[in-house]
Protein backbone atom coordinates (compact mmCIF):
# COMPACT_ATOMS: atom_id res chain seq x y z
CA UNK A 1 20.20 -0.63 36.00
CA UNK A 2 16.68 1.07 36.41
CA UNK A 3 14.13 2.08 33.96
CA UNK A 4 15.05 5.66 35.04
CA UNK A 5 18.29 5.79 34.51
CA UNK A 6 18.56 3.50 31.45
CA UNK A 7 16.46 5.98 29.54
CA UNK A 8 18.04 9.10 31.77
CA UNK A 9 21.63 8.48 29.77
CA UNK A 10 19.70 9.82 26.95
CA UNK A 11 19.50 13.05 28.21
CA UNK A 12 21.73 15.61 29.61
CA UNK A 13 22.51 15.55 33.35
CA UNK A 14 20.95 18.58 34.08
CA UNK A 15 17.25 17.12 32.42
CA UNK A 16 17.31 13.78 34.26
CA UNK A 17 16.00 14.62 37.68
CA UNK A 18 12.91 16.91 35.76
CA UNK A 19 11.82 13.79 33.50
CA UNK A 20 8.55 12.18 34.33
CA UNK A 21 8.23 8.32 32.94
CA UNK A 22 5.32 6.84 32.93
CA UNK A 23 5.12 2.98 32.12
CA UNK A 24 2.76 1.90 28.98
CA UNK A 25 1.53 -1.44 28.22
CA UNK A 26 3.39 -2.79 25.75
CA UNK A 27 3.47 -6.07 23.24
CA UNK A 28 3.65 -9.54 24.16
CA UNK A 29 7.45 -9.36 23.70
CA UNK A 30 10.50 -8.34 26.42
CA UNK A 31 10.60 -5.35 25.11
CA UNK A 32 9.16 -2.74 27.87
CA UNK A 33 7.94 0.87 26.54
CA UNK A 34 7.56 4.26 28.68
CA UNK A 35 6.35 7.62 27.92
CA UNK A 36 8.70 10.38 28.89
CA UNK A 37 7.96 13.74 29.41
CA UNK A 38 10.42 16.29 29.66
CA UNK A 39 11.76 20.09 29.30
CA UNK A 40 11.52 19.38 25.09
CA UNK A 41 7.90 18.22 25.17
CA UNK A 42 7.48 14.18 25.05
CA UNK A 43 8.38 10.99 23.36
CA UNK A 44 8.57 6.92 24.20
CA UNK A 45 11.28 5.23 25.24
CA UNK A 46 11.33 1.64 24.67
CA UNK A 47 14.28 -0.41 26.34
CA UNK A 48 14.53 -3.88 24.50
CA UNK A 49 17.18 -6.35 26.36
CA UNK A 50 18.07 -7.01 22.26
CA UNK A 51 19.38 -4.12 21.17
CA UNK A 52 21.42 -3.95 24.31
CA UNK A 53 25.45 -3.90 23.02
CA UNK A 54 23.87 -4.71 19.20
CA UNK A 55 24.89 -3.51 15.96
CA UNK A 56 22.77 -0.99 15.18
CA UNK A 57 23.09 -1.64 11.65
CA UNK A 58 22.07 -5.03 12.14
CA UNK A 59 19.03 -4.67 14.64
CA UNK A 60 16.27 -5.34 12.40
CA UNK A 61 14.14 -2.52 14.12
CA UNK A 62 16.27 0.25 13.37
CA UNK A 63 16.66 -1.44 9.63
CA UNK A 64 12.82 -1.99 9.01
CA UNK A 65 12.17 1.33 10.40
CA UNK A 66 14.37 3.14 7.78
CA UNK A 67 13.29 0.98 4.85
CA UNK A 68 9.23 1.74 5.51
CA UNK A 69 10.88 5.21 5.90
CA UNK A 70 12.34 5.44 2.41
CA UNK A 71 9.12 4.09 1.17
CA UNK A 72 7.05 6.67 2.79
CA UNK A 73 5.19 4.78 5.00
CA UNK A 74 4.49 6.94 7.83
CA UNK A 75 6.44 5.64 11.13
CA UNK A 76 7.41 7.21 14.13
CA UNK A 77 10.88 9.62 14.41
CA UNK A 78 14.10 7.94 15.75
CA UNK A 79 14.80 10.52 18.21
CA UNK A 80 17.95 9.09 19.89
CA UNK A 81 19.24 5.47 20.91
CA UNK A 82 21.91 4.08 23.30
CA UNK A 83 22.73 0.35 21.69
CA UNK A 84 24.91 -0.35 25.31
CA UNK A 85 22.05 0.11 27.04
CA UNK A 86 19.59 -1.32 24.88
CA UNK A 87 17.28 1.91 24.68
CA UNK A 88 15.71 3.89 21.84
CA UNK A 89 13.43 7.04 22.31
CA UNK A 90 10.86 7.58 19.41
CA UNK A 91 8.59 10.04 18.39
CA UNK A 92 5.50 9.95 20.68
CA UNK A 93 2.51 9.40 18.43
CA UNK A 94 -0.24 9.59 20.57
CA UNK A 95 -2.55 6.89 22.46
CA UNK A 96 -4.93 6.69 19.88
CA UNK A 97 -4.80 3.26 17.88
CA UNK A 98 -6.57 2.04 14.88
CA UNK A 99 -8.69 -0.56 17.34
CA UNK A 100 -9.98 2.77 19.79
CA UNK A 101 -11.89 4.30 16.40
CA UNK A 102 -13.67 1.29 15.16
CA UNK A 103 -16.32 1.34 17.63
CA UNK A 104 -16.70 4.89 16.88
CA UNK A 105 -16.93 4.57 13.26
CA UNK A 106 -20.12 3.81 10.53
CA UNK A 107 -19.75 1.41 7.86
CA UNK A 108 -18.94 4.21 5.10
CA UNK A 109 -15.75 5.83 8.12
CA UNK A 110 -15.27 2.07 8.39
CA UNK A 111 -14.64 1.47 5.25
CA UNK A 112 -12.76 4.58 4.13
CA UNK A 113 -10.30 4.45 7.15
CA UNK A 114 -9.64 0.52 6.49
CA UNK A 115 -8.91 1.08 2.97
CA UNK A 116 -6.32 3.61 3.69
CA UNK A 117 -4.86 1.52 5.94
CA UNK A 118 -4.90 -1.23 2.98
CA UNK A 119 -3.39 1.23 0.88
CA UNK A 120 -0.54 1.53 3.26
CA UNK A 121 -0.29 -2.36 3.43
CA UNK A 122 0.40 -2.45 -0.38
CA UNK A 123 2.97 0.00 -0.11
CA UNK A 124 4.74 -2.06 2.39
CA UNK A 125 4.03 -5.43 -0.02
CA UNK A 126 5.57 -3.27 -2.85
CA UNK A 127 8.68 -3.17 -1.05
CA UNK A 128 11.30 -5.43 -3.47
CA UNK A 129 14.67 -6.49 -2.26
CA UNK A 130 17.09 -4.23 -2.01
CA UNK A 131 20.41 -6.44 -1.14
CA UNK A 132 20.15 -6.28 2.96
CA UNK A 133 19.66 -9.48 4.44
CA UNK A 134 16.91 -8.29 7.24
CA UNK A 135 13.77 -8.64 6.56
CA UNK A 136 14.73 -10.47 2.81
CA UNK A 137 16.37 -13.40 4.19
CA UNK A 138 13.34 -14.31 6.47
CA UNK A 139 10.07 -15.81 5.63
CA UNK A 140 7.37 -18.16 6.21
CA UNK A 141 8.96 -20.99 5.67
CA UNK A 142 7.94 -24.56 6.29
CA UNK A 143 10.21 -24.37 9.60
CA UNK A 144 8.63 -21.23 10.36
CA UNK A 145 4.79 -21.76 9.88
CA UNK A 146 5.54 -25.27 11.99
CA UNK A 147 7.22 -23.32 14.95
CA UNK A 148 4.55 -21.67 15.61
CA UNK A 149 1.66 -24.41 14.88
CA UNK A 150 4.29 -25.80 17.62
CA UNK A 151 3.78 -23.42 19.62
CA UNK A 152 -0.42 -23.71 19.59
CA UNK A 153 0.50 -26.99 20.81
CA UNK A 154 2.65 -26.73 23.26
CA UNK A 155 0.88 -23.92 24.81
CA UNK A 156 -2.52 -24.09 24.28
CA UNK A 157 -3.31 -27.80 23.99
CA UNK A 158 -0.89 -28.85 26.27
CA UNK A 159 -1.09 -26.34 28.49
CA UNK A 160 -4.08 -24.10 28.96
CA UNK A 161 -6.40 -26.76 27.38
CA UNK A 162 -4.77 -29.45 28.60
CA UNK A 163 -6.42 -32.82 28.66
CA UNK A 164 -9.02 -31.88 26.33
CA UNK A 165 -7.37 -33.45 23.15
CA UNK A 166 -5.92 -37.07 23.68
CA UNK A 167 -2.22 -37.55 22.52
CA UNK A 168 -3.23 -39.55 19.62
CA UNK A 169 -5.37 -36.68 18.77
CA UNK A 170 -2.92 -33.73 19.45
CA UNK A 171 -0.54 -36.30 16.77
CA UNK A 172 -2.80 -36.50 14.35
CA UNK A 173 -3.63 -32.49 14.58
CA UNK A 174 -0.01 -32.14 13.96
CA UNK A 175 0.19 -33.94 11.06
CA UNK A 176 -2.98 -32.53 9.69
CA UNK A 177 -0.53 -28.63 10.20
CA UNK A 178 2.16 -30.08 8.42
CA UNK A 179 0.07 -30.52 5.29
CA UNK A 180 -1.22 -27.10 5.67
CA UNK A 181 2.28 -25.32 6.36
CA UNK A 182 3.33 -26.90 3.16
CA UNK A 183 0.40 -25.61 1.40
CA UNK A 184 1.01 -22.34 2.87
CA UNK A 185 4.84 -22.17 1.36
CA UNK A 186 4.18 -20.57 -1.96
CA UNK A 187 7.43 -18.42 -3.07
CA UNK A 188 6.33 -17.77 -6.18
CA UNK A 189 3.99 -15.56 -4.67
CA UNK A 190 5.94 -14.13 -1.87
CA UNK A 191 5.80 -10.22 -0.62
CA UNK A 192 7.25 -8.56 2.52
CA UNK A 193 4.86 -8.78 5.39
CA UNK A 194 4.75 -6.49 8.49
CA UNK A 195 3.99 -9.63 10.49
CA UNK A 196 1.67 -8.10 12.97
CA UNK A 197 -0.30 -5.94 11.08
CA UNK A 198 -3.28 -5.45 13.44
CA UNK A 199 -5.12 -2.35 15.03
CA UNK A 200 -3.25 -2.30 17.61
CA UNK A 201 0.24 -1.72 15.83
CA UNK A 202 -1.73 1.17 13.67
CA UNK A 203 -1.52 4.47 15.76
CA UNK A 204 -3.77 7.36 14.66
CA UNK A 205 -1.37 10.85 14.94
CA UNK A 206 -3.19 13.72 13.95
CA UNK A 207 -5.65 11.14 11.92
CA UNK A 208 -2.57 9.75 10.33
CA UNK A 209 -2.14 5.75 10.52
CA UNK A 210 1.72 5.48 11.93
CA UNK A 211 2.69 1.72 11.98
CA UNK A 212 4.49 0.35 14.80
CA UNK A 213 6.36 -2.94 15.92
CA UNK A 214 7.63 -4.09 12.67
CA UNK A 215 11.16 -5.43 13.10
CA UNK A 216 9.32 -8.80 12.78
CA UNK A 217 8.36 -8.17 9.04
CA UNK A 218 9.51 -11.39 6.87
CA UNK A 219 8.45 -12.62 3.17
CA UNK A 220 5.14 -14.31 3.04
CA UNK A 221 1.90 -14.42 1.29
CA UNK A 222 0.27 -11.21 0.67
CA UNK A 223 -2.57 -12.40 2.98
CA UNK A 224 -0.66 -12.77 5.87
CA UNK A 225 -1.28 -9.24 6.34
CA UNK A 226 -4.45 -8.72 5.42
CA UNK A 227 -5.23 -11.76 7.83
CA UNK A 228 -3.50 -9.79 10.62
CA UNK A 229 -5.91 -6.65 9.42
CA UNK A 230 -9.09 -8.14 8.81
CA UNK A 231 -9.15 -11.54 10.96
CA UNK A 232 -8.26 -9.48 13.95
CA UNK A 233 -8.39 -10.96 17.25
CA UNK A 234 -9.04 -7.43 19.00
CA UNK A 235 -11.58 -6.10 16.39
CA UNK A 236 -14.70 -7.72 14.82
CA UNK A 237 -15.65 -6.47 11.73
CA UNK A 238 -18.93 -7.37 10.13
CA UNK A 239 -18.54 -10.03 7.98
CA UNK A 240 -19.73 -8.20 4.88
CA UNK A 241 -17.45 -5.12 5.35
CA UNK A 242 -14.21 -7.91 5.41
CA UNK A 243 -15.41 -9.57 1.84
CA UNK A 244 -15.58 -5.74 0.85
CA UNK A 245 -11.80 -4.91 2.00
CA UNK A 246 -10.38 -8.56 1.05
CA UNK A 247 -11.57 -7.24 -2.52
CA UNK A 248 -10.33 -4.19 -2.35
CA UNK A 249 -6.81 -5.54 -1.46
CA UNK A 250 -6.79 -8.29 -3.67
CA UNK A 251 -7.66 -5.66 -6.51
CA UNK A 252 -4.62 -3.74 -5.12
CA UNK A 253 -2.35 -6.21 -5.20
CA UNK A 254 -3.67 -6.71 -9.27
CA UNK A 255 -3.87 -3.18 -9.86
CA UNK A 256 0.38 -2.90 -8.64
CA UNK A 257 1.30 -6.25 -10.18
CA UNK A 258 2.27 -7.98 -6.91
CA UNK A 259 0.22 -11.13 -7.59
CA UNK A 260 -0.63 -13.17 -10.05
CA UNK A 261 -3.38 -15.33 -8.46
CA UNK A 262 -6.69 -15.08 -9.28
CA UNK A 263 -9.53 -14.10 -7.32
CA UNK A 264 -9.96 -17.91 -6.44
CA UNK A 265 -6.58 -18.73 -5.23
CA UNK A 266 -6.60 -15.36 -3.25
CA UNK A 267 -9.53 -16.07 -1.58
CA UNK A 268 -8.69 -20.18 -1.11
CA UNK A 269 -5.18 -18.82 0.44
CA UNK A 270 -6.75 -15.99 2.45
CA UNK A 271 -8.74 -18.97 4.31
CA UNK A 272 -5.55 -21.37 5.02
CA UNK A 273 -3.13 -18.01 5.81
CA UNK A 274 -5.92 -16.63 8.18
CA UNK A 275 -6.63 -20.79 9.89
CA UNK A 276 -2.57 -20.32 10.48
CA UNK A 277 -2.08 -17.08 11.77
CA UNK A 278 -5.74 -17.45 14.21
CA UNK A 279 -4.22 -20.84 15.07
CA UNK A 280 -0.79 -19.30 16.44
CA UNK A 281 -2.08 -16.44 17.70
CA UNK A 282 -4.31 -18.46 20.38
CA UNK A 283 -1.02 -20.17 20.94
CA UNK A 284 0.39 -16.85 22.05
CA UNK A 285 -2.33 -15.27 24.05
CA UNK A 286 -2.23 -18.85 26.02
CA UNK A 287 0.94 -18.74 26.41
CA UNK A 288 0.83 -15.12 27.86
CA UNK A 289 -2.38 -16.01 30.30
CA UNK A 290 -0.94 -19.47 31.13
CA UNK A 291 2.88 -18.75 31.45
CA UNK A 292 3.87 -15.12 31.45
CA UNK A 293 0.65 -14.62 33.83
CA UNK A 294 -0.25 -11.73 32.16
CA UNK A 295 -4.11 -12.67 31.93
CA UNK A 296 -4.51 -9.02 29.78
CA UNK A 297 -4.64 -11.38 26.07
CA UNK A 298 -7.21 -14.05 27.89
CA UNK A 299 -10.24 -12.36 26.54
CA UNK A 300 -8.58 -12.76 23.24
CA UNK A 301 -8.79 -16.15 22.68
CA UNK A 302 -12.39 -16.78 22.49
CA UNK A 303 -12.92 -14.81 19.78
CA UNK A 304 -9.78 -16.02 18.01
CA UNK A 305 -11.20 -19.37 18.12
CA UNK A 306 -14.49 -18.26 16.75
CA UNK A 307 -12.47 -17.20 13.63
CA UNK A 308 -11.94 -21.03 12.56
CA UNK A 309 -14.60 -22.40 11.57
CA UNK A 310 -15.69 -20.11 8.88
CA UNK A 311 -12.05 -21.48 7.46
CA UNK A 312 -12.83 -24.84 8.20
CA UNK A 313 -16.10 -24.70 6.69
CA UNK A 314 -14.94 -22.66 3.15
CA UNK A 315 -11.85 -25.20 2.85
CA UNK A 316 -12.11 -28.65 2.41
CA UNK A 317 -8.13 -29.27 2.87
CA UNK A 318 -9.20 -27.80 6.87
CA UNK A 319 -12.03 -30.29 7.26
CA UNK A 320 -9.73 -32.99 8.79
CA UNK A 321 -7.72 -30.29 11.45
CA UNK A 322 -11.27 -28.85 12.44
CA UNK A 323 -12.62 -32.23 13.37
CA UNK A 324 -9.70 -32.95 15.42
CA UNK A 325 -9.87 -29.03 16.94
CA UNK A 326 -13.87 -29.23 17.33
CA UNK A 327 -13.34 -30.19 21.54
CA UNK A 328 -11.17 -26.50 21.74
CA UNK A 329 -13.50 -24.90 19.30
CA UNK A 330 -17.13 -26.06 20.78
CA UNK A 331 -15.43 -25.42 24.46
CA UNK A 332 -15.48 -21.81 24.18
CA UNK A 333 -19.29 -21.85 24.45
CA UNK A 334 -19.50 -24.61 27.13
């Protein structure tokens, strides 16, 4: 069945023929979004091959969506869904996202607009188990952090790099993630995570941050967020205005009693969270340019890369994974 008449069964017969859709650029997921216009003003549909004959009380969209709901964190209206058809029309928030402003923005409207969007991270990290298994039976793991340093591997040094690292080399690497995923793997200090808490997934409604595509959010570090934020592979901050925010969440996280680390260990942990989530990242937008074909996330992964080595530098438990990543890092520039 068509786009058009998967999202026409939402509406009545007599509205079908009237509605104009308009295909948006979406995620690098399966999921495919449109916006649709019709006699009731507009709103996006987004037909996702997952929620197709699912239990709606099980699809961990519709259950992430309601739980940053209850804990007022602004997120966009469930207008109407059709689980056999795998289609959901939201709330249209607008074009705007959080990555359009920053260019457009001084330090101080910098500043100000990235701390409300912090402030709306530690609600999310505030967010204590409530019973449901989605998102409280998921986290970063040791078999999660390692599927995706897999995927790096697969997909960017095997793939889009390939032949650049030796075997022997790409082995070592691997081992050299293994002892970093299990540093990474602290429960103790666990809080839910968004997942992909970037500029792009912050929409600005009527100069209102709405967060978007977070039926991935899992337990983690409270820097795997503010990795996602501040690390961002679309969006370079200056350097000082990131030690200013990383501050300003880490005092957050105090000033709630989410985290007992010090300012050391958050800063030591921000360093090996942010090497992991740059490193699989890069594994994604290769993936995307080298497999899916969709060469939109190339640009991306210079940039990305450029992120490392102010990790590898700060932390000497990177040193030995940066020497063995130096031939993708130095490339970029060759």
């Amino acid at each position: 069945m068509e786009a058009r008449e998967l999202i026409g069964s939402l509406y009545p017969v007599q509205e079908r023929e009237s509605l104009e859709i308009l295909k948006i650029q979406g995620d690098a997921s399966n999921r495919q979004y449109f916006r649709v216009s019709g006699p009731k003003g507009t709103c996006i549909a987004c037909i996702d091959p997952a929620f197709r004959s699912a239990d709606p009380e099980a699809y961990p969209f519709l259950i992430m969506r309601s739980l940053l709901e209850d804990h007022y964190v602004r997120v966009p209206a469930l207008l109407d869904s059709n689980p056999d058809q795998g289609v959901l029309l939201l709330e249209d928030c607008g074009s705007l996202m959080l990555q359009d402003e920053v260019p457009h923005l001084d330090q101080t409207g910098l500043s100000a607009r990235y701390r409300q969007v912090i402030d709306i991270l530690i609600r999310i990290q505030s967010i204590s188990p409530n019973g449901s298994a989605i998102p409280f039976s998921l986290s970063f793991d040791h078999e999660k952090l390692m599927f995706e340093f897999d995927f790096f591997i697969v997909h960017a040094l095997k793939s889009y790099f390939s032949g650049v690292l030796d075997e022997g080399s790409i082995a070592a690497l691997r081992r050299e993630f293994d002892a970093i995923a299990r540093l990474l793997v602290r429960p103790e200090h666990f809080l839910l995570n968004h997942r992909d808490f970037h500029s792009r997934n912050i929409m600005l409604f009527r100069d209102e941050p709405v967060v978007i595509d977070f039926q991935d959010a899992r337990l983690g570090l409270p820097q795997y967020d503010a990795v996602s934020l501040l690390r961002d592979s679309y969006v370079r901050l200056d350097p000082q205005l990131v030690e200013e925010l990383k501050q300003y969440h880490f005092d957050q996280l105090r000033r709630n009693g989410l985290t007992t680390m010090d300012a050391g260990e958050y800063l030591r942990f921000f360093d090996l969270m942010a090497f992991q989530r740059n490193v699989k990242a890069v594994g994604t937008f290769c993936y995307q340019t080298a497999v899916v074909g969709n060469r939109s996330f190339e640009p991306c992964i210079e940039p990305t890369l450029a992120f490392l080595a102010d990790y590898i530098d700060a932390q000497p438990e990177l040193a030995a994974a940066g020497r063995l990543l130096s031939p993708i890092i130095t490339r970029r520039n060759s």
